[in-house]
C-alpha atoms as a PDB file:
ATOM      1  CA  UNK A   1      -0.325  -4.283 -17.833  1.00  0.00           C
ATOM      2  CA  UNK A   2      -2.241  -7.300 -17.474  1.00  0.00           C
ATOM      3  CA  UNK A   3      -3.702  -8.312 -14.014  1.00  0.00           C
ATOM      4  CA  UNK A   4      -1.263 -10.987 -12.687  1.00  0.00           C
ATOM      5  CA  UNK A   5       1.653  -8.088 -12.910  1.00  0.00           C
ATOM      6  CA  UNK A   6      -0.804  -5.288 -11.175  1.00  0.00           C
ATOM      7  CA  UNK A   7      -1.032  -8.137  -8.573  1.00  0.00           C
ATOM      8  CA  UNK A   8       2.547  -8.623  -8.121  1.00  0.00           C
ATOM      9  CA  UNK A   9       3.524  -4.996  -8.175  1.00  0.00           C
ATOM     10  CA  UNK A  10       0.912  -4.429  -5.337  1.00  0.00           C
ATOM     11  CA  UNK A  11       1.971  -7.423  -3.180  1.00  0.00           C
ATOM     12  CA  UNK A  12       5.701  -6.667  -3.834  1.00  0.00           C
ATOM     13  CA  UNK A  13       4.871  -3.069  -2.981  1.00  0.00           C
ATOM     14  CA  UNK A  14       3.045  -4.469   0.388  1.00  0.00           C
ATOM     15  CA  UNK A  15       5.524  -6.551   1.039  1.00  0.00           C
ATOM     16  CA  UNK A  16       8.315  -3.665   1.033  1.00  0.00           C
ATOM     17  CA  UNK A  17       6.137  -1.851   3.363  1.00  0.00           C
ATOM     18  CA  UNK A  18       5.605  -4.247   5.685  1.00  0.00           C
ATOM     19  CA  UNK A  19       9.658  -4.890   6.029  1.00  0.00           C
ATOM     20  CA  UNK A  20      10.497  -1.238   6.717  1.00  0.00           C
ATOM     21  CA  UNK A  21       7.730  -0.492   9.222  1.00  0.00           C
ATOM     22  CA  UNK A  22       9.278  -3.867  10.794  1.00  0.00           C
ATOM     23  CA  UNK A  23      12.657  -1.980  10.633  1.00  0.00           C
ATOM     24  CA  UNK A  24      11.483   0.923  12.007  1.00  0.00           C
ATOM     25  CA  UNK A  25       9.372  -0.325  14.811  1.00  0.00           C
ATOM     26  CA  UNK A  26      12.326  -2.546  15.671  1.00  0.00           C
ATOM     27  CA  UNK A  27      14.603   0.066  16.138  1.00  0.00           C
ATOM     28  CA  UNK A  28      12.549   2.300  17.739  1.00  0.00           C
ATOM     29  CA  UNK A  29      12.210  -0.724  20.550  1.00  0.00           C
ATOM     30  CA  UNK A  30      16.202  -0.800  20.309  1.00  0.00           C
ATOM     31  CA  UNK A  31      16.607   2.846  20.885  1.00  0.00           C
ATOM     32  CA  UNK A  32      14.393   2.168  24.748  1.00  0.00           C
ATOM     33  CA  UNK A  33      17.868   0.885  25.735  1.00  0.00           C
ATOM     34  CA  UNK A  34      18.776  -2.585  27.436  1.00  0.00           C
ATOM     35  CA  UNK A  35      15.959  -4.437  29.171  1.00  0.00           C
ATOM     36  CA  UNK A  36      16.303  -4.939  32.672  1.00  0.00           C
ATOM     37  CA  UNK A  37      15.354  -8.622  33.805  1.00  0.00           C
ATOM     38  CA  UNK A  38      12.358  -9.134  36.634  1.00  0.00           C
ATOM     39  CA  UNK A  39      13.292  -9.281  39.876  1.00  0.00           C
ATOM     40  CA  UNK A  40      12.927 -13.424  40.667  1.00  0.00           C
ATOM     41  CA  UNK A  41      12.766 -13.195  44.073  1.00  0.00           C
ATOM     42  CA  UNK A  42       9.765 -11.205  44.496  1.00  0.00           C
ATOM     43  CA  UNK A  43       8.243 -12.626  41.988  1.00  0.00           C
ATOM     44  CA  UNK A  44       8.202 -16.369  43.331  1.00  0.00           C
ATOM     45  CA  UNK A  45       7.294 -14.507  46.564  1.00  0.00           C
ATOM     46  CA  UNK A  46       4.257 -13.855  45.435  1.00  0.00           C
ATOM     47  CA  UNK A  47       2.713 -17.058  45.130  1.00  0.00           C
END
């Protein structure tokens, strides 16, 4: 193989990595359950 395929294959191969450990992370973040909102009231009441 020449270089300019060895450079694709890598940043293809990066780039695949970098999209599952994005899918993963995000689900792992989903699995935490649904986010509760701050409490406004107390929050302006500190100011």
């Amino acid at each position: 193989m020449d270089r300019s395929k060895i450079i694709a294959v890598t940043t293809g191969a990066i780039s695949l990595a970098l999209a599952i450990a994005y899918l993963i992370v995000v689900q792992i973040l989903d699995m935490r359950g649904e986010m509760i909102p701050a409490p406004l009231i107390e929050a302006l009441l500190k100011f």
